[in-house]
C-alpha atoms as a PDB file:
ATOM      1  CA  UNK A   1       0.000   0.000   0.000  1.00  0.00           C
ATOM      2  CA  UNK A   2       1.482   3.492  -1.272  1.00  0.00           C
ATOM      3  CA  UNK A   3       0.543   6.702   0.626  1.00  0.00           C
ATOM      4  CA  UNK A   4      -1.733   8.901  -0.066  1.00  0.00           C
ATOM      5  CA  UNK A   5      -0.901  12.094   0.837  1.00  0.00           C
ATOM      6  CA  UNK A   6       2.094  14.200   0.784  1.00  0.00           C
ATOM      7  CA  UNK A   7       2.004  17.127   2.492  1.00  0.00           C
ATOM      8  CA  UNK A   8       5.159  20.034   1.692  1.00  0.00           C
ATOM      9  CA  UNK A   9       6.311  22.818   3.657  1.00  0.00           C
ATOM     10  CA  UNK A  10       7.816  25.885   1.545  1.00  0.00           C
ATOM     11  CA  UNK A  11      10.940  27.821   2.657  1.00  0.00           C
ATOM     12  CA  UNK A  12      13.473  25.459   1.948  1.00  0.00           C
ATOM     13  CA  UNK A  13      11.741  22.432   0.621  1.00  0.00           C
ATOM     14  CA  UNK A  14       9.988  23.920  -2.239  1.00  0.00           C
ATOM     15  CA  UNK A  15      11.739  26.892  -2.919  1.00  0.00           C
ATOM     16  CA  UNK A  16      14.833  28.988  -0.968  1.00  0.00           C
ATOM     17  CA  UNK A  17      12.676  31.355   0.687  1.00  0.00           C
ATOM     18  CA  UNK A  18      14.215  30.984   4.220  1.00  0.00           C
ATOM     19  CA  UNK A  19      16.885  33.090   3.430  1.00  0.00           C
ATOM     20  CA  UNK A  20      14.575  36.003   1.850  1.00  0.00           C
ATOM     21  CA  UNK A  21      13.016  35.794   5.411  1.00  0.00           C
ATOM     22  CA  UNK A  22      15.600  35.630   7.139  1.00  0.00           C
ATOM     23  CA  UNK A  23      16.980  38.937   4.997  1.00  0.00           C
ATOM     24  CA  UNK A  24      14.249  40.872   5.783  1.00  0.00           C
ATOM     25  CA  UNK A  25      14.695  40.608   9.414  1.00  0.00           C
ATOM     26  CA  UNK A  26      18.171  41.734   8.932  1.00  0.00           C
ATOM     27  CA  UNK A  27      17.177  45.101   7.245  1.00  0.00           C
ATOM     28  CA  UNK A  28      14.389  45.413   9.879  1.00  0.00           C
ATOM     29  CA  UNK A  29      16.439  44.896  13.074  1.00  0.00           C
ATOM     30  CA  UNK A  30      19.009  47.210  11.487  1.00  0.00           C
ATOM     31  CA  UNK A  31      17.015  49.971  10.448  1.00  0.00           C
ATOM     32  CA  UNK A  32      15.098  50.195  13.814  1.00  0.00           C
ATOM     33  CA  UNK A  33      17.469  49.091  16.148  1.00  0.00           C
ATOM     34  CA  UNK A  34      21.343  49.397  14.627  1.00  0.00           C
ATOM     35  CA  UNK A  35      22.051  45.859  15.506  1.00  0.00           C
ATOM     36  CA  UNK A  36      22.664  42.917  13.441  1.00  0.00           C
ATOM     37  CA  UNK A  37      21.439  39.513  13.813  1.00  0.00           C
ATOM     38  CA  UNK A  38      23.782  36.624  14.015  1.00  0.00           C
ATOM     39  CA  UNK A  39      23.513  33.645  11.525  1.00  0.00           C
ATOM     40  CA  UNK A  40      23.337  31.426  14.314  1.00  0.00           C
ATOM     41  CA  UNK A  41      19.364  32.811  14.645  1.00  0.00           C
ATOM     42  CA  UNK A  42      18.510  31.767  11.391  1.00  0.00           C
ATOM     43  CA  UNK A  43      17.806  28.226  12.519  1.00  0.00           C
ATOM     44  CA  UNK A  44      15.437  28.895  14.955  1.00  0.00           C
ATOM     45  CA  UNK A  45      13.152  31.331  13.056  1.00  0.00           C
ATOM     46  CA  UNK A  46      12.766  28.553  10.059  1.00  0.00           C
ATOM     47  CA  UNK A  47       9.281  26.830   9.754  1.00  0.00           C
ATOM     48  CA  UNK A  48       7.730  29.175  12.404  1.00  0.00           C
ATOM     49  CA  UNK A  49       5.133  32.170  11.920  1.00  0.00           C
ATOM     50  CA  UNK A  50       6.951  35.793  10.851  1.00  0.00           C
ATOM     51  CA  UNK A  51       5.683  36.505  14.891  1.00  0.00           C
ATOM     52  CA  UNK A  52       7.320  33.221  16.852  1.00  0.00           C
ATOM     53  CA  UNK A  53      10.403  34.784  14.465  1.00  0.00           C
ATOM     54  CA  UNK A  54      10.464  37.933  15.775  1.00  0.00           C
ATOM     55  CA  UNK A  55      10.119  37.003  19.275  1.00  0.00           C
ATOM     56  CA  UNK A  56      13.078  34.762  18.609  1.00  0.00           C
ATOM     57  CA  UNK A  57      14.829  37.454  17.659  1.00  0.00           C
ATOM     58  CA  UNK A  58      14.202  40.132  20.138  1.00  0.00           C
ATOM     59  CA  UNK A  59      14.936  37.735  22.901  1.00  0.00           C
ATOM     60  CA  UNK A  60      17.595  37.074  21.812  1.00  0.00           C
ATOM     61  CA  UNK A  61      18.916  40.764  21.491  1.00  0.00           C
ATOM     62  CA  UNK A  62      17.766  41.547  24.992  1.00  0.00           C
ATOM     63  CA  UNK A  63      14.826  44.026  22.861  1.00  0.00           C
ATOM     64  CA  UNK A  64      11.634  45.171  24.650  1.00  0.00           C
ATOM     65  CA  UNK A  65       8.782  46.320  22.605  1.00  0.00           C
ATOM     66  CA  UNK A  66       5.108  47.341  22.749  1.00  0.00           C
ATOM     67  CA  UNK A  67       2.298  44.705  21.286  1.00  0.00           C
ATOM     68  CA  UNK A  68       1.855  47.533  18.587  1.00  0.00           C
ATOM     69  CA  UNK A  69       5.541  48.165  17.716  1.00  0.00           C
ATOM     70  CA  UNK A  70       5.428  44.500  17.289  1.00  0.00           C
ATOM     71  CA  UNK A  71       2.849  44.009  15.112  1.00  0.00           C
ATOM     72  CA  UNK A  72       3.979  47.459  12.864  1.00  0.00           C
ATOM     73  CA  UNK A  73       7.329  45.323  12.717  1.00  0.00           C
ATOM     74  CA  UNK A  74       5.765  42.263  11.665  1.00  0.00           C
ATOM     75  CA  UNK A  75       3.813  44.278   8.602  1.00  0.00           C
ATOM     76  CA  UNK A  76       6.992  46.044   7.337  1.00  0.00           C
ATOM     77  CA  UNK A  77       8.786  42.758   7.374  1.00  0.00           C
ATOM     78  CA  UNK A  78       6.101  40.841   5.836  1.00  0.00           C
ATOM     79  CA  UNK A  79       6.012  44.075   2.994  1.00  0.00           C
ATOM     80  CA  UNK A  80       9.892  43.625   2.475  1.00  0.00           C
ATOM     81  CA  UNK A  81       9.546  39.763   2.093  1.00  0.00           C
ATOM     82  CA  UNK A  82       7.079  40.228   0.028  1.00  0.00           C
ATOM     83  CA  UNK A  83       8.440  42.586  -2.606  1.00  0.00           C
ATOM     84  CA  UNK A  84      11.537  40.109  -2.534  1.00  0.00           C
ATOM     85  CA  UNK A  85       9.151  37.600  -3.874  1.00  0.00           C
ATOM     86  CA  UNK A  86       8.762  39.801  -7.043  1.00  0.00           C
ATOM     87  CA  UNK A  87      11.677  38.214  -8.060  1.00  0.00           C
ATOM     88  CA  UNK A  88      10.339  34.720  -7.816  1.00  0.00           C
ATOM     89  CA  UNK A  89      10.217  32.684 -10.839  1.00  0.00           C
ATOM     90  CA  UNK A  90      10.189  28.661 -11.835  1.00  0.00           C
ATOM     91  CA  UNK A  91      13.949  28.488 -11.740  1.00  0.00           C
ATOM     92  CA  UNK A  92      13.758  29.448  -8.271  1.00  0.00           C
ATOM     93  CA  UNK A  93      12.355  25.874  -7.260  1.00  0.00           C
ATOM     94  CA  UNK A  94      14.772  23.665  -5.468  1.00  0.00           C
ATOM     95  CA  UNK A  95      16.674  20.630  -7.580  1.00  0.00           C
ATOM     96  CA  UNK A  96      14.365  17.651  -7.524  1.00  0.00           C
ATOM     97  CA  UNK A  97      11.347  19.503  -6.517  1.00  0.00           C
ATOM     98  CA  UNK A  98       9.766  19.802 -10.058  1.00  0.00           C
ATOM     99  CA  UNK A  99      10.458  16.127 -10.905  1.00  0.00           C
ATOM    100  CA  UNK A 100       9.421  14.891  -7.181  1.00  0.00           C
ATOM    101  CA  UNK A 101       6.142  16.664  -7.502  1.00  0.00           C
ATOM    102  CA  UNK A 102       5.218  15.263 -10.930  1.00  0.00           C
ATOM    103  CA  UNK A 103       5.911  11.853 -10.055  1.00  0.00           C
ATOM    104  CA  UNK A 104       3.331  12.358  -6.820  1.00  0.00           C
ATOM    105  CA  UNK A 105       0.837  13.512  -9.163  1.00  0.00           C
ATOM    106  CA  UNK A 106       1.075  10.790 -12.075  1.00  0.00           C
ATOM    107  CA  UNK A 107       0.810   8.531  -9.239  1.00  0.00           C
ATOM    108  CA  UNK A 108      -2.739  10.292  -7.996  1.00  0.00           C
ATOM    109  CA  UNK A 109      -1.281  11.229  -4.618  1.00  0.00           C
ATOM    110  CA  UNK A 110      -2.848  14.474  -2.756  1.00  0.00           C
ATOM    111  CA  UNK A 111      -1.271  17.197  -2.125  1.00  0.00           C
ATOM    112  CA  UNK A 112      -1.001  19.885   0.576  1.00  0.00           C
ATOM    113  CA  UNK A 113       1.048  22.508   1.086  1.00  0.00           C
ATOM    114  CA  UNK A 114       1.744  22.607   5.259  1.00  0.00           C
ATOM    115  CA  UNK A 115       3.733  26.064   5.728  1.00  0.00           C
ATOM    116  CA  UNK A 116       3.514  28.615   8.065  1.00  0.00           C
ATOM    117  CA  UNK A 117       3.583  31.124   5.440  1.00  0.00           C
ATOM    118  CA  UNK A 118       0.706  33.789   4.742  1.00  0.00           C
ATOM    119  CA  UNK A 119       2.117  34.002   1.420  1.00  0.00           C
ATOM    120  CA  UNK A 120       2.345  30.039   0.729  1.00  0.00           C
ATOM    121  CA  UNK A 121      -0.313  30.510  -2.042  1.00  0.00           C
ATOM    122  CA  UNK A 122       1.194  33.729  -4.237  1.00  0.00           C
ATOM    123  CA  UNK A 123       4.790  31.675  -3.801  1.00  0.00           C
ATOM    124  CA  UNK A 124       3.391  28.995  -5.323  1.00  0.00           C
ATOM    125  CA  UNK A 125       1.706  30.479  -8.013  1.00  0.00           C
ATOM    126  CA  UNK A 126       5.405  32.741  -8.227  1.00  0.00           C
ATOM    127  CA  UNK A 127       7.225  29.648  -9.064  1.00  0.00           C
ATOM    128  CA  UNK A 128       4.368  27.646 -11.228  1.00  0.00           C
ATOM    129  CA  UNK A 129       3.574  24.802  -9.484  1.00  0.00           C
ATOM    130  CA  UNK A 130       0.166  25.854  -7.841  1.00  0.00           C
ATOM    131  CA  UNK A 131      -2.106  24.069  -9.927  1.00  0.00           C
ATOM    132  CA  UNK A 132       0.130  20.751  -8.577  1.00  0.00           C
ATOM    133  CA  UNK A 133      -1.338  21.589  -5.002  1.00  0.00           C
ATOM    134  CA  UNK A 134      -4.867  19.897  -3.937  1.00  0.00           C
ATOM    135  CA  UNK A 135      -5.481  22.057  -1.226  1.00  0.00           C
ATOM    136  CA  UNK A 136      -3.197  24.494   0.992  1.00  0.00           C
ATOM    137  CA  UNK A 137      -3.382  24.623   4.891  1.00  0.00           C
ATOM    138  CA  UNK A 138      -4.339  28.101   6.132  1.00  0.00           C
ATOM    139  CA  UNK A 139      -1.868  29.249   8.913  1.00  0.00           C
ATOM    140  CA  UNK A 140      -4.163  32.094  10.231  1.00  0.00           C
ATOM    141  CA  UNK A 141      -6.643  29.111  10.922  1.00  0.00           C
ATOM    142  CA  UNK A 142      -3.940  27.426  12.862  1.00  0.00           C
ATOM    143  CA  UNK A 143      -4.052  27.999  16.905  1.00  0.00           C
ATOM    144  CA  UNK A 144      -0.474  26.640  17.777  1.00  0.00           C
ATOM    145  CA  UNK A 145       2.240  27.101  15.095  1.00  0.00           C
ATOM    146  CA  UNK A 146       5.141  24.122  14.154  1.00  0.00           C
ATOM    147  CA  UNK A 147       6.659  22.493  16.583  1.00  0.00           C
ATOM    148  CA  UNK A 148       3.151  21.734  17.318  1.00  0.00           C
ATOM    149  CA  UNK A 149       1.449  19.533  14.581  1.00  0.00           C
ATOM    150  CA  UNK A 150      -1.673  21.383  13.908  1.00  0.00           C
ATOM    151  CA  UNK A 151      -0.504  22.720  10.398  1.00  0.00           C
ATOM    152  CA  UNK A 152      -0.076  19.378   9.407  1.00  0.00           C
ATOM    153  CA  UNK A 153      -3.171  17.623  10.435  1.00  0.00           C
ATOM    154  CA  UNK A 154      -5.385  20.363   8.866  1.00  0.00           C
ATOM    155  CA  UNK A 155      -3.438  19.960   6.155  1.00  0.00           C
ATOM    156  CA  UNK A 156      -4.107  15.850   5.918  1.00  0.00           C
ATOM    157  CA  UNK A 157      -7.572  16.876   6.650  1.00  0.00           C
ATOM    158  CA  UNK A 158      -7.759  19.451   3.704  1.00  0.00           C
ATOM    159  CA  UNK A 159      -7.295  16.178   0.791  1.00  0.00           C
ATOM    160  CA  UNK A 160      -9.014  13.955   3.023  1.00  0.00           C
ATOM    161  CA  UNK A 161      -6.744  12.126   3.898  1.00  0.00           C
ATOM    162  CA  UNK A 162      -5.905  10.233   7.665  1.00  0.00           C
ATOM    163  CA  UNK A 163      -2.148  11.277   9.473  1.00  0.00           C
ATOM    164  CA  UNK A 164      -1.281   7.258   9.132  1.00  0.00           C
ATOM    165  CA  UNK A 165      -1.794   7.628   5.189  1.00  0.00           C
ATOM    166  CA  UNK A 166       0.512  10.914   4.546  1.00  0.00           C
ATOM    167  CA  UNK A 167       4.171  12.073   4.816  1.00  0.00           C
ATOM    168  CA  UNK A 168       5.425  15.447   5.086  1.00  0.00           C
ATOM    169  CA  UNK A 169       8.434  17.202   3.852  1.00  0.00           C
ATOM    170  CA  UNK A 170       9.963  19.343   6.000  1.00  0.00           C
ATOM    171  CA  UNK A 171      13.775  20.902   6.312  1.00  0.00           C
ATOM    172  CA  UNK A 172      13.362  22.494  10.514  1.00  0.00           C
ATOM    173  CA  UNK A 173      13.785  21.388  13.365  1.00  0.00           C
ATOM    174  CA  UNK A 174      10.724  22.466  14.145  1.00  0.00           C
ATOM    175  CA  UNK A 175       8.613  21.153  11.373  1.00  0.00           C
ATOM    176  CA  UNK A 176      10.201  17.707  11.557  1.00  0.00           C
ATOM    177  CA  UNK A 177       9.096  17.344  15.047  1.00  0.00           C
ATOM    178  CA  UNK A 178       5.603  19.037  14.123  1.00  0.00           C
ATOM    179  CA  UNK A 179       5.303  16.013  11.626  1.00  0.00           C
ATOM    180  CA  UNK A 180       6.283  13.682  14.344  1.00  0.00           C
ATOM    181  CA  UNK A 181       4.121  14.882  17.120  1.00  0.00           C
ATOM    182  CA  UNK A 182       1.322  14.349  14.245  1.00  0.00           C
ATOM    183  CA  UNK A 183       2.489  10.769  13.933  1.00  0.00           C
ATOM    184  CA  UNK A 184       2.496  10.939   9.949  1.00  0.00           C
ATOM    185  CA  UNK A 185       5.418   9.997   8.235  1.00  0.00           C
ATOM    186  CA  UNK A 186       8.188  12.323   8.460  1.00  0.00           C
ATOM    187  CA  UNK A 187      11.059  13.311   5.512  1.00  0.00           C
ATOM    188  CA  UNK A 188      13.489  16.024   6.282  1.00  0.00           C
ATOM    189  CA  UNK A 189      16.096  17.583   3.684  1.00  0.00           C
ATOM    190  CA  UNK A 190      18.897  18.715   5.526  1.00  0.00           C
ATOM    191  CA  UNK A 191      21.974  17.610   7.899  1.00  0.00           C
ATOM    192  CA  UNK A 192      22.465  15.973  10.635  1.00  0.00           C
ATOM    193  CA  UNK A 193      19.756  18.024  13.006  1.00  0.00           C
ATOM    194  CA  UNK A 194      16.929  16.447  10.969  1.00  0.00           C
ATOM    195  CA  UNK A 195      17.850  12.705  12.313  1.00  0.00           C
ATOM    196  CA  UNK A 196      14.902  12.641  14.201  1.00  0.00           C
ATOM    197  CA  UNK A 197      13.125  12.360  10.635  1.00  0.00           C
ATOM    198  CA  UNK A 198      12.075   8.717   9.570  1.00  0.00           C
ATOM    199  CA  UNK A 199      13.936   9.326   6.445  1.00  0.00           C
ATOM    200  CA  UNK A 200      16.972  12.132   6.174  1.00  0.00           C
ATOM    201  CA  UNK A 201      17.854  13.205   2.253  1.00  0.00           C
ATOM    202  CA  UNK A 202      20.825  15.542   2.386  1.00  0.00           C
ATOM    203  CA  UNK A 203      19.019  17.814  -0.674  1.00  0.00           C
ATOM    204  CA  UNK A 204      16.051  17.995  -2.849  1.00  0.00           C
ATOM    205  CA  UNK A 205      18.167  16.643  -5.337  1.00  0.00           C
ATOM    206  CA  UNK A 206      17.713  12.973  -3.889  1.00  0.00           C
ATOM    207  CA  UNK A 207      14.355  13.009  -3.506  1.00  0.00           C
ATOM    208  CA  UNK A 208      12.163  10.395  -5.797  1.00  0.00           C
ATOM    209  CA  UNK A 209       8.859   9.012  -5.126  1.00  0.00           C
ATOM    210  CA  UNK A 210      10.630   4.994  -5.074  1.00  0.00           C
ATOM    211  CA  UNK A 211      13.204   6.153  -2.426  1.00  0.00           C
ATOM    212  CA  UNK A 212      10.087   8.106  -0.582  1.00  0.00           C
ATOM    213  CA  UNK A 213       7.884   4.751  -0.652  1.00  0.00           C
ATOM    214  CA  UNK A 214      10.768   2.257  -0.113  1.00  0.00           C
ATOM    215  CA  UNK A 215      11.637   4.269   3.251  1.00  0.00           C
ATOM    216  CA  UNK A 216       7.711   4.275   3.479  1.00  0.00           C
ATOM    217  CA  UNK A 217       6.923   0.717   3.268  1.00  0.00           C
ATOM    218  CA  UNK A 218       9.971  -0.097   5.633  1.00  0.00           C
ATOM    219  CA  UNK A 219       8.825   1.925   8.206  1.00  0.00           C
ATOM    220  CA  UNK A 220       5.037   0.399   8.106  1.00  0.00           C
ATOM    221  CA  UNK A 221       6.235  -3.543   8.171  1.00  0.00           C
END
């Protein structure tokens, strides 16, 4: 029995978009606060909501702020990201991705796009592959953001589909244990920090639907 569901986060899996948020932070922080952000924060601000992100980052820098400071910050990032997504084209998906997708679809697999980003459906539609997607997960429906699994179960939910009959792609911390905790099959592209995935790819590039399935069937024997 194959799955029937796969269910893909964005920054980093689908496309590079991490960095672009990650680079509007940068600007933000600067221009407010003349401080820079180390790289070592870019980790922990992947596969969570632009507002978990700037918490992260504030704490961090010792930064006190008022709820509506916080929230104009949030907007002027989110304006920033999104002009940077201008740019965004289908040579901007990620090695593999393309041909990984296609192979889901011939095979009638679902499926869902399980990011924490407002602007999951005008990035997809940026870089071509929206009419691929069955259904996207809306993060402003989603009480408790990754490393909770809510994003993915309404996501399993959204193509009808049970948690025991998906996997999700993920390349955080954060979303691999959101996957987890949601007790669907979890693949993570990345290093080492991922190896609490049930199946680690390095890159996109090694991702196929008969390595996917293979790791798949192992796992439910």
């Amino acid at each position: 029995m194959m799955f029937k569901g796969a269910l893909f986060d964005l920054d980093g899996v689908i496309a590079d978009t991490a960095s672009l948020h990650f680079d509007a932070w940068r600007q933000i922080i600067l221009k407010h606060f003349e401080v820079s952000i180390p790289d070592t924060i870019e980790e922990k601000t992947k596969g969570v909501s632009r507002e978990d992100s700037l918490r992260v980052i504030l704490e961090h820098l010792n930064i006190s702020i008022s709820d509506y400071d916080f929230m104009n910050l949030c907007e002027e990032k989110n304006k920033l990201y999104v002009k940077s997504l201008e740019r965004l084209t289908p040579s901007n998906v990620l090695p593999g991705i393309d041909h990984f997708i296609r192979e889901l679809k011939e095979q009638g697999i679902k499926l869902a796009l399980a990011s924490s980003s407002k602007n999951g459906p005008f990035i997809l539609k940026k870089l071509g592959l929206d009419s691929f997607f069955d259904a996207i997960a809306n993060p402003e429906d989603i009480t408790n953001g990754k490393p909770a699994p809510d994003i993915f179960l309404a996501a399993a939910k959204s193509i009808h589909c049970g948690a025991e009959e998906c996997i999700a792609i993920e390349d955080s911390v954060a979303g691999v244990t959101a996957i987890n905790s949601a007790n669907i099959f979890s693949v993570a592209v990345g290093g080492t920090e991922l190896s609490h995935a049930n199946k680690l790819f390095s890159s996109t590039k090694e991702l196929t639907l008969l390595k996917v399935e293979k790791a798949w069937q192992n796992c439910k024997r």
